[in-house]
N, C-alpha and C. Protein backbone atom coordinates (compact mmCIF):
# COMPACT_ATOMS: atom_id res chain seq x y z
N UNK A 1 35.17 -9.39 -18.77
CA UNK A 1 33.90 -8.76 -19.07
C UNK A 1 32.79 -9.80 -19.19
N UNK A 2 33.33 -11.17 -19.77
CA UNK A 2 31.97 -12.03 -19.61
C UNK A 2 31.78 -12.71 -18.73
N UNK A 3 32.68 -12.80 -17.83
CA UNK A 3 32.34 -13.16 -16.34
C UNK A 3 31.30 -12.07 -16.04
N UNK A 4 31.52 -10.88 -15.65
CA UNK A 4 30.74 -10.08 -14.99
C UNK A 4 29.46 -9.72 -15.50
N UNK A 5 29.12 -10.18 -16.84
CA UNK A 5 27.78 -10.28 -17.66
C UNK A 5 26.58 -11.45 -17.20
N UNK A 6 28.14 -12.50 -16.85
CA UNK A 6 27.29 -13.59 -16.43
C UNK A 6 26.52 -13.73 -15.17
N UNK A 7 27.62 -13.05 -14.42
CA UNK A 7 27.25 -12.65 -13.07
C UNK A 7 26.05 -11.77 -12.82
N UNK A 8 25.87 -10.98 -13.93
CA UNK A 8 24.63 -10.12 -13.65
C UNK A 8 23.40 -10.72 -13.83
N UNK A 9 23.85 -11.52 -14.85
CA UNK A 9 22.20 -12.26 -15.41
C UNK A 9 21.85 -13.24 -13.98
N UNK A 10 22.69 -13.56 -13.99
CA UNK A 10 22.28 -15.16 -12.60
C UNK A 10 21.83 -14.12 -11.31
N UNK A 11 22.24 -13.22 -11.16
CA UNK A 11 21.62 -12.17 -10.22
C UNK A 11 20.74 -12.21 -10.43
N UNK A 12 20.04 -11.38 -11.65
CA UNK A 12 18.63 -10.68 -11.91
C UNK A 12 17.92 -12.17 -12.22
N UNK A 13 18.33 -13.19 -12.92
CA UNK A 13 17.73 -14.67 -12.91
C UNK A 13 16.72 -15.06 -11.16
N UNK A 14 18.45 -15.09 -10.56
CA UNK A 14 17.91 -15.51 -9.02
C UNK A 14 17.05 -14.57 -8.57
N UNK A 15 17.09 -13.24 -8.36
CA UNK A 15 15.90 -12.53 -8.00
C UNK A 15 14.67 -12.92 -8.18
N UNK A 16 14.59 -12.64 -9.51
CA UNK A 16 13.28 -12.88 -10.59
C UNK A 16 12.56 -14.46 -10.10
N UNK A 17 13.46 -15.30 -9.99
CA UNK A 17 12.90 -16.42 -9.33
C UNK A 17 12.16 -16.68 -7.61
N UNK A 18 12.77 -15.48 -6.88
CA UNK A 18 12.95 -15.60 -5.80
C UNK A 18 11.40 -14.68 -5.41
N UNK A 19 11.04 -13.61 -6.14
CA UNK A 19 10.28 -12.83 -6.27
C UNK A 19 8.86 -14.07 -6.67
N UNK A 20 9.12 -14.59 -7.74
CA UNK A 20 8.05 -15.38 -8.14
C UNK A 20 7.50 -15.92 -6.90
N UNK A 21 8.46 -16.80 -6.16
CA UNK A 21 7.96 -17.64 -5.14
C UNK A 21 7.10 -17.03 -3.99
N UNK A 22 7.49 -15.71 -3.97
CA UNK A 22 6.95 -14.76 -2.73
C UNK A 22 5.64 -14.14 -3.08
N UNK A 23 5.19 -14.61 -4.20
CA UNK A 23 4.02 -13.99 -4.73
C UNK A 23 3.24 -15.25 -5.41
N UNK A 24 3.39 -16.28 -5.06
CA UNK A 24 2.91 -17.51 -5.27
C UNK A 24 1.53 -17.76 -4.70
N UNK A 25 0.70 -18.38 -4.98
CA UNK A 25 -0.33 -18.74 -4.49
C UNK A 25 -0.35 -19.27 -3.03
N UNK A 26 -1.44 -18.97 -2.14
CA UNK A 26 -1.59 -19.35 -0.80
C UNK A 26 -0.38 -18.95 0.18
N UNK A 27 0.47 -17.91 -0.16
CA UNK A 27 1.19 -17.18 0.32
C UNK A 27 0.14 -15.61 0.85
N UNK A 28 1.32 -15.48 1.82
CA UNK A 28 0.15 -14.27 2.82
C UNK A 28 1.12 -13.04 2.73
N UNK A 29 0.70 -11.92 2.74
CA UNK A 29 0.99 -10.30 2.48
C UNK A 29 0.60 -9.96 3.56
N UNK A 30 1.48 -9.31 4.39
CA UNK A 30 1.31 -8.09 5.24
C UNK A 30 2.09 -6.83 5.18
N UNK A 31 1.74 -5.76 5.33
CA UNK A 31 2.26 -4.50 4.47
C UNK A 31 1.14 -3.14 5.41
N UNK A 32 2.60 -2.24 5.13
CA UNK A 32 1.92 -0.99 5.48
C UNK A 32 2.69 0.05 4.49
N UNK A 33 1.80 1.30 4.75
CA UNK A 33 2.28 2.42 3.60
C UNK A 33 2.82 3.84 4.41
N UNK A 34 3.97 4.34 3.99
CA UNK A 34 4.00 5.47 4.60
C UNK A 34 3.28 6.63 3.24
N UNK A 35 2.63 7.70 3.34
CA UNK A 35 2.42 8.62 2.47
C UNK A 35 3.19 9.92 2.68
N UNK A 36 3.31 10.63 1.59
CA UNK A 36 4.01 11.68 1.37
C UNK A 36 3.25 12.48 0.52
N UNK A 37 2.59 13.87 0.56
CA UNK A 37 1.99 14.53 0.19
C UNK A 37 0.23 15.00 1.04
N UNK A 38 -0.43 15.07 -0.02
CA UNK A 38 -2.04 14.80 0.64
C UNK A 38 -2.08 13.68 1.17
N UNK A 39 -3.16 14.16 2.76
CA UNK A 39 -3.34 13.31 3.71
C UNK A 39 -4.70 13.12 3.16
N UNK A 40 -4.72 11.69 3.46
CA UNK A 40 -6.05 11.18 2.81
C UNK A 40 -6.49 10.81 4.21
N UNK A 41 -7.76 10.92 4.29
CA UNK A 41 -8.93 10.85 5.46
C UNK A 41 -8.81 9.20 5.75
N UNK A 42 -9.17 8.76 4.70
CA UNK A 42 -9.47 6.67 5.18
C UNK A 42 -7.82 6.14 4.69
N UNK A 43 -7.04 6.64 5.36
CA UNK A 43 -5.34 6.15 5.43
C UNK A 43 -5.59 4.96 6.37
N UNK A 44 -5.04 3.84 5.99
CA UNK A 44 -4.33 2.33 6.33
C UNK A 44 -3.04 2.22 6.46
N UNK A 45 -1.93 3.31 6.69
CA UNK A 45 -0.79 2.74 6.45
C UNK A 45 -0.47 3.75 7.98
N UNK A 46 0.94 4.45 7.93
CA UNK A 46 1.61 5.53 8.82
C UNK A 46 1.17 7.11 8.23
N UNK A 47 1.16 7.99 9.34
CA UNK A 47 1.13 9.51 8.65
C UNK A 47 1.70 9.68 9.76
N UNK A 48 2.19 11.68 9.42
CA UNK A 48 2.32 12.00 10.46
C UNK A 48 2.72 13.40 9.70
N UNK A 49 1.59 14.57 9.69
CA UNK A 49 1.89 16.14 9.32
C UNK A 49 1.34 17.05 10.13
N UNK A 50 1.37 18.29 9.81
CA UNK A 50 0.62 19.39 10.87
C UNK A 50 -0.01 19.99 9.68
N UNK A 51 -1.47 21.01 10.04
CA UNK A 51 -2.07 21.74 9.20
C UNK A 51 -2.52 22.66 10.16
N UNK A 52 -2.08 23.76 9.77
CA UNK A 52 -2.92 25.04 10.58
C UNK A 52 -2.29 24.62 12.17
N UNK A 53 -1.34 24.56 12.52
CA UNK A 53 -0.81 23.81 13.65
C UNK A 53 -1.63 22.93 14.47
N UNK A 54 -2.09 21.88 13.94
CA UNK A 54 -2.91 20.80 14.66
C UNK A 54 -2.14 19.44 13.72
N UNK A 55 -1.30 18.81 14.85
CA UNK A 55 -0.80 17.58 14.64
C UNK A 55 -1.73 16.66 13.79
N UNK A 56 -1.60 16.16 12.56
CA UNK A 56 -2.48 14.68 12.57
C UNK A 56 -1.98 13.57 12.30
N UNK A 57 -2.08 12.50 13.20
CA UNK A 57 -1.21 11.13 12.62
C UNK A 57 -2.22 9.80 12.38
N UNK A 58 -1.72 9.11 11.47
CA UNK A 58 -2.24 7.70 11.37
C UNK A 58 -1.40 6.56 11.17
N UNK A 59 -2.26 5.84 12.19
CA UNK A 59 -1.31 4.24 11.84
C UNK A 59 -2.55 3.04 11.06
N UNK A 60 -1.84 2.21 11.39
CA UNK A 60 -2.43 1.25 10.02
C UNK A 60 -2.05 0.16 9.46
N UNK A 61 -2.59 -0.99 9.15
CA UNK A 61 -1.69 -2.19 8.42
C UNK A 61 -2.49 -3.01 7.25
N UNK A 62 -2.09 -3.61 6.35
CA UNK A 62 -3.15 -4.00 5.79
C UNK A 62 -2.65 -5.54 5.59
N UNK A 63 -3.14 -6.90 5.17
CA UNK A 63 -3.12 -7.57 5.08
C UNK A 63 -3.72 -8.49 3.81
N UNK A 64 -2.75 -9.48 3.20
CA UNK A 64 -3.79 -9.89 2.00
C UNK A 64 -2.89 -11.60 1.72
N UNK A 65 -4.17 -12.41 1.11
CA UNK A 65 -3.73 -13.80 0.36
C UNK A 65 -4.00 -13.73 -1.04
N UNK A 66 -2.99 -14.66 -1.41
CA UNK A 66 -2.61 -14.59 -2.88
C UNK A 66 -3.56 -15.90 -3.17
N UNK A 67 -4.49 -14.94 -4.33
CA UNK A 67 -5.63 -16.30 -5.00
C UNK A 67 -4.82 -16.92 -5.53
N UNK A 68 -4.24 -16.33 -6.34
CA UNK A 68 -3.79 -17.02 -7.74
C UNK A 68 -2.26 -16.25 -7.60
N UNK A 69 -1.23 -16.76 -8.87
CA UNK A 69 -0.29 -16.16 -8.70
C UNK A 69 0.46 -14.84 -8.52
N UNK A 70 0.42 -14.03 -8.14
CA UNK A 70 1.24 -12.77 -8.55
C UNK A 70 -0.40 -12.29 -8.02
N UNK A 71 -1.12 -12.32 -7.57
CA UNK A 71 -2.78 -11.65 -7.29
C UNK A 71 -3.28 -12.08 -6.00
N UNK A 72 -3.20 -10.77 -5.27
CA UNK A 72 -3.22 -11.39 -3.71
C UNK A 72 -4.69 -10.14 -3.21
N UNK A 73 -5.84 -10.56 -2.51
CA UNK A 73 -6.80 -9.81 -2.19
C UNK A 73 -6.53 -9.27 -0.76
N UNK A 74 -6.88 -7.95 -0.45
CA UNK A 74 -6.34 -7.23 0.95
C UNK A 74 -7.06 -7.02 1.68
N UNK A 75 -7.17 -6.65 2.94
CA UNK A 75 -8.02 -5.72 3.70
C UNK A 75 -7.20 -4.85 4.14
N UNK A 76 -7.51 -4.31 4.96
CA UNK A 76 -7.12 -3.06 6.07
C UNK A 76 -7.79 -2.34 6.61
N UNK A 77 -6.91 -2.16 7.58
CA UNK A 77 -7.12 -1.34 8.77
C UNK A 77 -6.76 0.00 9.52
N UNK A 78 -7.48 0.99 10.05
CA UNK A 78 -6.46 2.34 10.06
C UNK A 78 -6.77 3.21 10.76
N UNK A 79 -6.41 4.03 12.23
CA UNK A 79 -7.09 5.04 12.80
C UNK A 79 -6.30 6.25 12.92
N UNK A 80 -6.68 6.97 12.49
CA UNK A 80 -6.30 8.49 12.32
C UNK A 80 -6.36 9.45 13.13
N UNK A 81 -6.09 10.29 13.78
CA UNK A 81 -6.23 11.41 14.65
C UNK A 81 -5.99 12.59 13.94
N UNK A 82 -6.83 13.50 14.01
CA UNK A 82 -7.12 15.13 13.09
C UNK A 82 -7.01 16.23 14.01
N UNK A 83 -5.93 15.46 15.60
CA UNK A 83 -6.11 16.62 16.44
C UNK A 83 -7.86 17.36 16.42
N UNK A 84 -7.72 18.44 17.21
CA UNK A 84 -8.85 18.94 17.84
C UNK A 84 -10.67 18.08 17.56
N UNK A 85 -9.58 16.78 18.63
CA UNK A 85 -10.87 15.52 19.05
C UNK A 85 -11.39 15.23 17.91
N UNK A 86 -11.12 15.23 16.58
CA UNK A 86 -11.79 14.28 15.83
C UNK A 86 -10.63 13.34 15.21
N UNK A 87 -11.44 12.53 14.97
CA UNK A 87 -10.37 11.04 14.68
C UNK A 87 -11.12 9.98 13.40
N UNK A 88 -10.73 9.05 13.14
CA UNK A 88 -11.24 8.07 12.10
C UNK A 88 -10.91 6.85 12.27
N UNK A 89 -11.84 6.10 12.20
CA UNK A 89 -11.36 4.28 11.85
C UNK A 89 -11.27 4.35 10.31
N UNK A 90 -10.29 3.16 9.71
CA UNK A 90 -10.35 3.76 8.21
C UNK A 90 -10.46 2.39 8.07
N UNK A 91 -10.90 1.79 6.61
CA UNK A 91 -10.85 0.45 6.33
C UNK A 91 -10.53 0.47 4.38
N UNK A 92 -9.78 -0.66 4.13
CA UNK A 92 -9.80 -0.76 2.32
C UNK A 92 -9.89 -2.34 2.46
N UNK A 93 -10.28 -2.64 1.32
CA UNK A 93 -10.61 -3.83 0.21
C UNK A 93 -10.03 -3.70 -1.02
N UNK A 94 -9.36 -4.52 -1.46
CA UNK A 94 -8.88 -4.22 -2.48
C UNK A 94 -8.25 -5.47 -3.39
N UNK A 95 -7.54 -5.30 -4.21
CA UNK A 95 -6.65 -6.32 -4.96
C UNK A 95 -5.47 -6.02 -5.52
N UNK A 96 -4.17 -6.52 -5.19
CA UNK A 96 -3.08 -6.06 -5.42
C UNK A 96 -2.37 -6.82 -6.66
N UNK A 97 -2.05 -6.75 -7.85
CA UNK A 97 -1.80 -7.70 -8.80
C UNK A 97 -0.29 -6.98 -8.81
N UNK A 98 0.80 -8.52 -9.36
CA UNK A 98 2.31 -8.12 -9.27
C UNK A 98 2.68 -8.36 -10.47
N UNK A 99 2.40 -7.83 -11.73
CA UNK A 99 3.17 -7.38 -13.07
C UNK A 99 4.56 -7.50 -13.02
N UNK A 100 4.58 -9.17 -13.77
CA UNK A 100 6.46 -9.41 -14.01
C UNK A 100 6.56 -9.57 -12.63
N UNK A 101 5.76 -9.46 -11.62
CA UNK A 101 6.56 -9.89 -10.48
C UNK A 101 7.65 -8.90 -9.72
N UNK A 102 7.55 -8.00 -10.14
CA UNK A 102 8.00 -6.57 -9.54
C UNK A 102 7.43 -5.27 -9.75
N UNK A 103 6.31 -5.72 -10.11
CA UNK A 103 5.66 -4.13 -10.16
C UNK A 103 3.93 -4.50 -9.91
N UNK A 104 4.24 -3.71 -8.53
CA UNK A 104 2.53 -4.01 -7.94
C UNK A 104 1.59 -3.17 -8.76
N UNK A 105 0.44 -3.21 -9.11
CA UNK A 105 -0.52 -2.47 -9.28
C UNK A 105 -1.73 -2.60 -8.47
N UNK A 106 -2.15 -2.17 -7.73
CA UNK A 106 -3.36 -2.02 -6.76
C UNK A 106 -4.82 -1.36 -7.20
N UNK A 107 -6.15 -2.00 -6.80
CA UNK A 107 -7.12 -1.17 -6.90
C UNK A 107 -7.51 -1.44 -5.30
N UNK A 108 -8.37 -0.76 -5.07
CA UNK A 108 -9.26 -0.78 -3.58
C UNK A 108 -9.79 -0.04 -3.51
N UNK A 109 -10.59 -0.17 -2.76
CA UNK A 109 -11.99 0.88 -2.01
C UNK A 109 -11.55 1.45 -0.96
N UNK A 110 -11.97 2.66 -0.28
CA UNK A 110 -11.03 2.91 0.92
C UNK A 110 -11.99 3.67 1.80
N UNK A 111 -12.77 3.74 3.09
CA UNK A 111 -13.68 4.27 3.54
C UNK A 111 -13.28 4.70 5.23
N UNK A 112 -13.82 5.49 5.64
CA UNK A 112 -13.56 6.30 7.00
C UNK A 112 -15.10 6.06 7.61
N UNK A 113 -15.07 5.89 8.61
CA UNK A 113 -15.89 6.48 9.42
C UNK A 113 -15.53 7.38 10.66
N UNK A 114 -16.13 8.51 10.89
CA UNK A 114 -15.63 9.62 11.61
C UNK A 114 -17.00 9.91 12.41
N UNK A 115 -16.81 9.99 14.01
CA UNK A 115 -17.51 10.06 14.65
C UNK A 115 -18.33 11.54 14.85
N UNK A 116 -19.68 11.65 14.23
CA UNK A 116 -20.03 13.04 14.22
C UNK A 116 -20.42 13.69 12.83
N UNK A 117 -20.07 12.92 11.61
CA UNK A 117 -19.97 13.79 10.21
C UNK A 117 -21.29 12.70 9.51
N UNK A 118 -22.22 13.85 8.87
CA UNK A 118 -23.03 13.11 8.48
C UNK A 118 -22.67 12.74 6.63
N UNK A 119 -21.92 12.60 6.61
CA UNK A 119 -21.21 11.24 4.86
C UNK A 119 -20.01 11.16 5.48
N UNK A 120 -19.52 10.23 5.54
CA UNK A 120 -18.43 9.78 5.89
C UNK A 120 -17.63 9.50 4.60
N UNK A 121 -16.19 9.51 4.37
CA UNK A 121 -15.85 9.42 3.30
C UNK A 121 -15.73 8.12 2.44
N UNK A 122 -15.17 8.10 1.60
CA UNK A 122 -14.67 6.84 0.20
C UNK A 122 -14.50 7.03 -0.58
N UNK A 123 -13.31 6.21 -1.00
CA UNK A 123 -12.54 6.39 -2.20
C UNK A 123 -12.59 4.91 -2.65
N UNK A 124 -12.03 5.42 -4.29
CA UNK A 124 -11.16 4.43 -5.38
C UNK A 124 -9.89 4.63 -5.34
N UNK A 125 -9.30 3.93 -5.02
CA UNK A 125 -7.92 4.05 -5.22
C UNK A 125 -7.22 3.01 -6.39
N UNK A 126 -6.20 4.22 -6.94
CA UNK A 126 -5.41 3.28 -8.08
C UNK A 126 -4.14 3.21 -7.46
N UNK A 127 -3.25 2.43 -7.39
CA UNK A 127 -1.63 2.73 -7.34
C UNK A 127 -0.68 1.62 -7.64
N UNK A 128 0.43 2.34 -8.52
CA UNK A 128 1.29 1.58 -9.44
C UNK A 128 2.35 1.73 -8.64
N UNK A 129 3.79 0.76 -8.51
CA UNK A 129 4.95 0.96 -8.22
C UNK A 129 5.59 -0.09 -8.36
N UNK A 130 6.86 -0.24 -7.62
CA UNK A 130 7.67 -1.00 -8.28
C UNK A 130 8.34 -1.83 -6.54
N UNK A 131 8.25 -3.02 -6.62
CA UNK A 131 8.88 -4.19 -5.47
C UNK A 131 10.28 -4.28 -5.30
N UNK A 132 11.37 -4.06 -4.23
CA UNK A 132 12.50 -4.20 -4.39
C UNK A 132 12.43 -5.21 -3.14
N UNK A 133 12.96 -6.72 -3.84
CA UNK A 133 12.83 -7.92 -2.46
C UNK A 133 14.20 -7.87 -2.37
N UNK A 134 14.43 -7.82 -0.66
CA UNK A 134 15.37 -7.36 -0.12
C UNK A 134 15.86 -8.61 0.75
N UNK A 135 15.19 -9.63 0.66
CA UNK A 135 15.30 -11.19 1.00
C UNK A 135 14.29 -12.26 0.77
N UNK A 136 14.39 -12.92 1.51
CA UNK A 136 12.96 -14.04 1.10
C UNK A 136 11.55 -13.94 1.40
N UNK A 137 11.47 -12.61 2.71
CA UNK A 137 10.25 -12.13 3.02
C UNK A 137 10.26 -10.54 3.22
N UNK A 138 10.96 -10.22 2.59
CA UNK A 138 10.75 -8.57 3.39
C UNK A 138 11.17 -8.07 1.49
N UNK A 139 9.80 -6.84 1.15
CA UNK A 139 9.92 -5.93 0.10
C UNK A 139 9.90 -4.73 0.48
N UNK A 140 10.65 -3.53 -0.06
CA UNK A 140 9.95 -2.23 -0.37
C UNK A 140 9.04 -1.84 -1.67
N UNK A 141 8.45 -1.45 -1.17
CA UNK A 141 7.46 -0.73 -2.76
C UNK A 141 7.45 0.11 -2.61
N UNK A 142 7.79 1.02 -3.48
CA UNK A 142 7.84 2.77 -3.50
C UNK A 142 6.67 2.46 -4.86
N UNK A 143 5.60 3.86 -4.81
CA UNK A 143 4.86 3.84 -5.57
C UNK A 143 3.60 5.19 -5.59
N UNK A 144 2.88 5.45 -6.77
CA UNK A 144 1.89 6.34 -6.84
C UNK A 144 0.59 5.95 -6.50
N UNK A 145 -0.39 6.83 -5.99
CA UNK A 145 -1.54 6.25 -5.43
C UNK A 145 -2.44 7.73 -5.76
N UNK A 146 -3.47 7.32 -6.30
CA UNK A 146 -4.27 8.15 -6.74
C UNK A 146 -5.87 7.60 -6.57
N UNK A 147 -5.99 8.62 -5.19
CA UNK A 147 -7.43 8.09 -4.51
C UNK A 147 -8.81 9.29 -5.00
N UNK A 148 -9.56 8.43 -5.64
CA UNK A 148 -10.96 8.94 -6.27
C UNK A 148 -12.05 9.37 -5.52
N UNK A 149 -12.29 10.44 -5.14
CA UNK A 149 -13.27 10.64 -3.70
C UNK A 149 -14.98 10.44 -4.48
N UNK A 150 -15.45 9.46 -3.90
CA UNK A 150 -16.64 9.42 -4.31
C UNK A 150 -17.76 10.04 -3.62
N UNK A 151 -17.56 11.19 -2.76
CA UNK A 151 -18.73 11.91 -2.51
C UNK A 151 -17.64 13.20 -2.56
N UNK A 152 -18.27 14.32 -1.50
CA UNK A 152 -17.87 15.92 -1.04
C UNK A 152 -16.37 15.43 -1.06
N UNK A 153 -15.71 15.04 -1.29
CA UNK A 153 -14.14 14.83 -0.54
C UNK A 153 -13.45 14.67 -2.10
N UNK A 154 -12.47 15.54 -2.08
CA UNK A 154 -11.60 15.80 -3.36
C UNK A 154 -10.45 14.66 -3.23
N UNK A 155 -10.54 14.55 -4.99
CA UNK A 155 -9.61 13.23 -4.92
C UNK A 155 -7.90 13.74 -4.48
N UNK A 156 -7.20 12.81 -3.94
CA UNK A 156 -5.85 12.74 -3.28
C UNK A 156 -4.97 12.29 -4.22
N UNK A 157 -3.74 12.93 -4.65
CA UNK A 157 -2.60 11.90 -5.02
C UNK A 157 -1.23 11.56 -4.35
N UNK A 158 -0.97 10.77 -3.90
CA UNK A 158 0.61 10.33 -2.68
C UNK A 158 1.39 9.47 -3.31
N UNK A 159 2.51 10.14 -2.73
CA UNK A 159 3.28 9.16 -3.24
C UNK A 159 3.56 8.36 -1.95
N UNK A 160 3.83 6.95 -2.10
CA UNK A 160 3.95 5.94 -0.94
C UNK A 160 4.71 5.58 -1.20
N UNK A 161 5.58 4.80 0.01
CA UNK A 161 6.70 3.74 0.20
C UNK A 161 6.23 3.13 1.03
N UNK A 162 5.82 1.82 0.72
CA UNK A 162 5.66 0.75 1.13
C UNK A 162 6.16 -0.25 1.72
N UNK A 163 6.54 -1.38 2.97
CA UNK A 163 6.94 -2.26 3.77
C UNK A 163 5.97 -3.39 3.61
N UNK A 164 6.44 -4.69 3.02
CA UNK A 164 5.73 -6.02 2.95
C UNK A 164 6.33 -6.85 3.32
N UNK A 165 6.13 -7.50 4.11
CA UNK A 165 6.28 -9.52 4.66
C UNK A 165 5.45 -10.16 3.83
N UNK A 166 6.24 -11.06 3.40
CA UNK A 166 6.04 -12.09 2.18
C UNK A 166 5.98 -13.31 3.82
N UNK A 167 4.71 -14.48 3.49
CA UNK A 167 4.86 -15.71 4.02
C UNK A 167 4.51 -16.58 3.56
């Protein structure tokens, strides 16, 4: 039994160490999100649902460097299709901070432009979850995201699973 105690700690030890390093300063983040639930208009990650039978999908990636430790600043990128010919470029800014080093918390801005609509949308986005490093560069983040519509556009909540390269 205290073998296998020991064994657990030097596990969760080595992780915990291994995690640190991947979230280290002047290290680079690349990452995309799949969502599940409400489709949000200025999406950066994957979609793919129907409404009223009109396909809509989005792809997307976002990218970020770590200022400081465990605190890495993002951009992104994202174009959407809403079926019947309207579509979106989407873009976020943001800051992703890593609590303990396994649990991301995110803020960002998140904006659409859509060819034809006179306000285009934007959001605040919050979202919390949790990092599972699955080697020395590759995480999942499963997590909540709760986007703040700052004009006509009602706020969104998704749940995401997330894909990151650590470099």
């Amino acid at each position: 039994m205290k073998k296998i105690v020991l064994a657990a700690i030097a596990v969760l030890t080595f992780g915990w160490a291994n995690a640190q390093e991947q979230t280290a300063k002047g290290k680079w983040l690349i990452e995309t999100n799949t969502s599940f639930g409400a489709t949000n208009v200025g999406n950066t990650g994957f979609s793919l649902s129907s409404v009223d039978g009109e396909t809509t999908w989005g792809l997307g990636a976002e990218g970020g460097y770590f200022v400081a430790d465990n605190l890495a600043v993002k951009v992104g990128l994202g174009y959407n299709d809403f079926g019947h010919s309207d579509n979106a470029f989407s873009y976020k800014v943001g800051a992703k901070y890593y609590l303990l080093n396994k649990f991301p918390l995110e803020a960002s801005y998140t904006g659409a432009s859509i060819k034809g609509y006179d306000e285009n949308p934007s959001f605040v986005g919050l979202q919390g979850g949790y990092a599972w490093f699955l080697g020395k560069n590759v995480s999942v983040e499963p997590g909540l995201r709760y986007n703040i519509g700052l004009n006509d556009y009602k706020d969104v909540f998704q749940f995401n699973v997330g894909f990151a390269l650590h470099f």
